[in-house]
Protein backbone atom coordinates (compact mmCIF):
# COMPACT_ATOMS: atom_id res chain seq x y z
CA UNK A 1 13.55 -85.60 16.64
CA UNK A 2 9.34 -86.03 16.83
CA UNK A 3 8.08 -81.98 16.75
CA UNK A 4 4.62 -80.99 17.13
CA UNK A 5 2.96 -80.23 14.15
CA UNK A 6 5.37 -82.29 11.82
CA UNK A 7 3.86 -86.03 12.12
CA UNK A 8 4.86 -87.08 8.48
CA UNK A 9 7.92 -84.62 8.29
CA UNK A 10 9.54 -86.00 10.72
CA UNK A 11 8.92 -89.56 9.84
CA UNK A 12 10.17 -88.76 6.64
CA UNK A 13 13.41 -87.36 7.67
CA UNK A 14 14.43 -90.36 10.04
CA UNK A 15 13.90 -92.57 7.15
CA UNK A 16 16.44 -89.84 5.38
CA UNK A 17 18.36 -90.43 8.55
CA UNK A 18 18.83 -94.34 8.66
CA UNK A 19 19.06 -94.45 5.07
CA UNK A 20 22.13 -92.10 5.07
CA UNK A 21 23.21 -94.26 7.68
CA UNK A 22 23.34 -97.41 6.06
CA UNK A 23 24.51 -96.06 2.85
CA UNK A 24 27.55 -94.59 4.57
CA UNK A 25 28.41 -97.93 5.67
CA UNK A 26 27.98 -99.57 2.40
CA UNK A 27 29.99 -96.80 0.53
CA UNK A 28 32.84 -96.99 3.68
CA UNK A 29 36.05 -97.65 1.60
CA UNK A 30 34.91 -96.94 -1.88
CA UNK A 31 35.72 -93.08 -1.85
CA UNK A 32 32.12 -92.19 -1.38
CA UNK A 33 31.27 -90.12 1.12
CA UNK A 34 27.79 -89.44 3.10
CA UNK A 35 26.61 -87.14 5.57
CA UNK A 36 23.48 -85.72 6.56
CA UNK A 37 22.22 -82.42 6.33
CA UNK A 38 19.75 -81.53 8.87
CA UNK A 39 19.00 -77.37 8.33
CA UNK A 40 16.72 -75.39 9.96
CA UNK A 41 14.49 -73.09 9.16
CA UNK A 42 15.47 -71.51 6.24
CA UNK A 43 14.56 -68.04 4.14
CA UNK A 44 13.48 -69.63 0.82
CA UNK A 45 10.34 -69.24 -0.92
CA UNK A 46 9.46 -72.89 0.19
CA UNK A 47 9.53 -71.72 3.83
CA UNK A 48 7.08 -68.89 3.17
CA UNK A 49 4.51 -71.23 1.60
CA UNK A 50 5.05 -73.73 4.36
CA UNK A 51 4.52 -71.13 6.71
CA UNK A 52 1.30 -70.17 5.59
CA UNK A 53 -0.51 -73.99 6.26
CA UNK A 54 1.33 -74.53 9.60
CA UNK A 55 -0.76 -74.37 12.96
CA UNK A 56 -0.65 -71.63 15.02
CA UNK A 57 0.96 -72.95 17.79
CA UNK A 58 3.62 -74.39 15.52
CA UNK A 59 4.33 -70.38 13.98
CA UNK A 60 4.34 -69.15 17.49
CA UNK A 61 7.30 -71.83 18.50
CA UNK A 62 8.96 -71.08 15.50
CA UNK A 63 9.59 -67.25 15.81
CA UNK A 64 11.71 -68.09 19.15
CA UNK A 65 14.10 -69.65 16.85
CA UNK A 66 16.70 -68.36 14.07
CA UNK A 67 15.98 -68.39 10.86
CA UNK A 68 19.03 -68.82 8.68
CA UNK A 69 19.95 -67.31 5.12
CA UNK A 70 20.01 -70.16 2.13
CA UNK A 71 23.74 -68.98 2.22
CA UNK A 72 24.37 -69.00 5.23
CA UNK A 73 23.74 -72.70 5.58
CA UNK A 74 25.69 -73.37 2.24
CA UNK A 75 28.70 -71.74 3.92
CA UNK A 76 28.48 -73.97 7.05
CA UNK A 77 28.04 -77.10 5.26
CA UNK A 78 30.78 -76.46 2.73
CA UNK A 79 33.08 -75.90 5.66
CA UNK A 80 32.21 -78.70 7.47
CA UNK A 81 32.22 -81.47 4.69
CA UNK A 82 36.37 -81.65 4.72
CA UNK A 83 35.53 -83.35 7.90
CA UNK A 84 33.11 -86.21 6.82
CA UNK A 85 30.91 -85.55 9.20
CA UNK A 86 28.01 -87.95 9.79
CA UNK A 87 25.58 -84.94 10.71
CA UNK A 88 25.58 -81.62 9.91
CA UNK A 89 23.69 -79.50 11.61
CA UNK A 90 23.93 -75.19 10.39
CA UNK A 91 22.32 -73.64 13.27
CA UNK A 92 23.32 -73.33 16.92
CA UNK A 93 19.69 -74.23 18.10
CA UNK A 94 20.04 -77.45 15.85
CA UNK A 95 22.83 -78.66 17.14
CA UNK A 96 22.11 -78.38 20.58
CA UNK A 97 18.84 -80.02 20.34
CA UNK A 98 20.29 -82.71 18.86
CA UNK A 99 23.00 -82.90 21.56
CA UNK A 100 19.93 -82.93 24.18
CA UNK A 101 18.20 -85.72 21.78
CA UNK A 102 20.89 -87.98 22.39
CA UNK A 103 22.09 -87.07 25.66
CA UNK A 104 19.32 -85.62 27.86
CA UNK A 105 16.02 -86.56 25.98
CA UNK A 106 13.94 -85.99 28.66
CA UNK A 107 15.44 -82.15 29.36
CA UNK A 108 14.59 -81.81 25.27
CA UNK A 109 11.22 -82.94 26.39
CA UNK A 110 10.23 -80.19 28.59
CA UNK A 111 10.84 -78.10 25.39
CA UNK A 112 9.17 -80.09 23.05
CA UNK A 113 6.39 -80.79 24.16
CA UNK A 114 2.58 -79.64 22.87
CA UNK A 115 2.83 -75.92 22.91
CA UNK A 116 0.16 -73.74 23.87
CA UNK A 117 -2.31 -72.04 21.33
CA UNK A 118 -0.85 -68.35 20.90
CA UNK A 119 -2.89 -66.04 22.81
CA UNK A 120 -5.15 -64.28 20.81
């Protein structure tokens, strides 16, 4: 989904997102499997760099949602790849905004929208 404050992530990661798509559906039958992997925030020195060039506003959104432990995530997709999933999503705030993406975009909207600059 669009975010504020991640223009050319997010276009980068629904291009992930339809490529995974169509390569599932070429590899469908051929004993090669695909699924995406859509994280959250996660405790890794990338995040901490990241975290350091990201609007305020965009930090201040942020720290109202969990941050998850590189392992953690491992764990949850290992578990959920017997499945074949198409998405996997770690984090219980993931996966419900993705449910409200594709069922309820406008209630995600109220959410998503520009936030305000933290008080100062």
């Amino acid at each position: 989904m669009g975010l504020f404050g991640y223009t050319a992530y997010c276009g980068s990661k629904y291009a992930v997102m339809g490529f995974s798509e169509a390569l599932r559906r070429e590899v469908a039958g051929q004993g090669v499997r695909v699924s995406a992997v859509c994280p959250p925030n996660t405790r890794t020195p990338g995040l901490e760099q990241e975290n350091l060039r990201k609007p305020p506003e965009v930090l201040a959104q942020e720290e109202k949602v969990q941050v998850l432990e590189a392992a953690q995530v491992a764990s949850y997709v290992l578990k959920a790849l017997p499945a074949n999933p198409f998405v996997i999503i770690p984090s219980f705030d993931g996966r419900v905004a993705y449910r409200l993406a594709r069922f309820a975009p406008a209630l995600l909207n109220l959410f998503l929208r520009r936030p305000s600059p933290p008080a100062s």
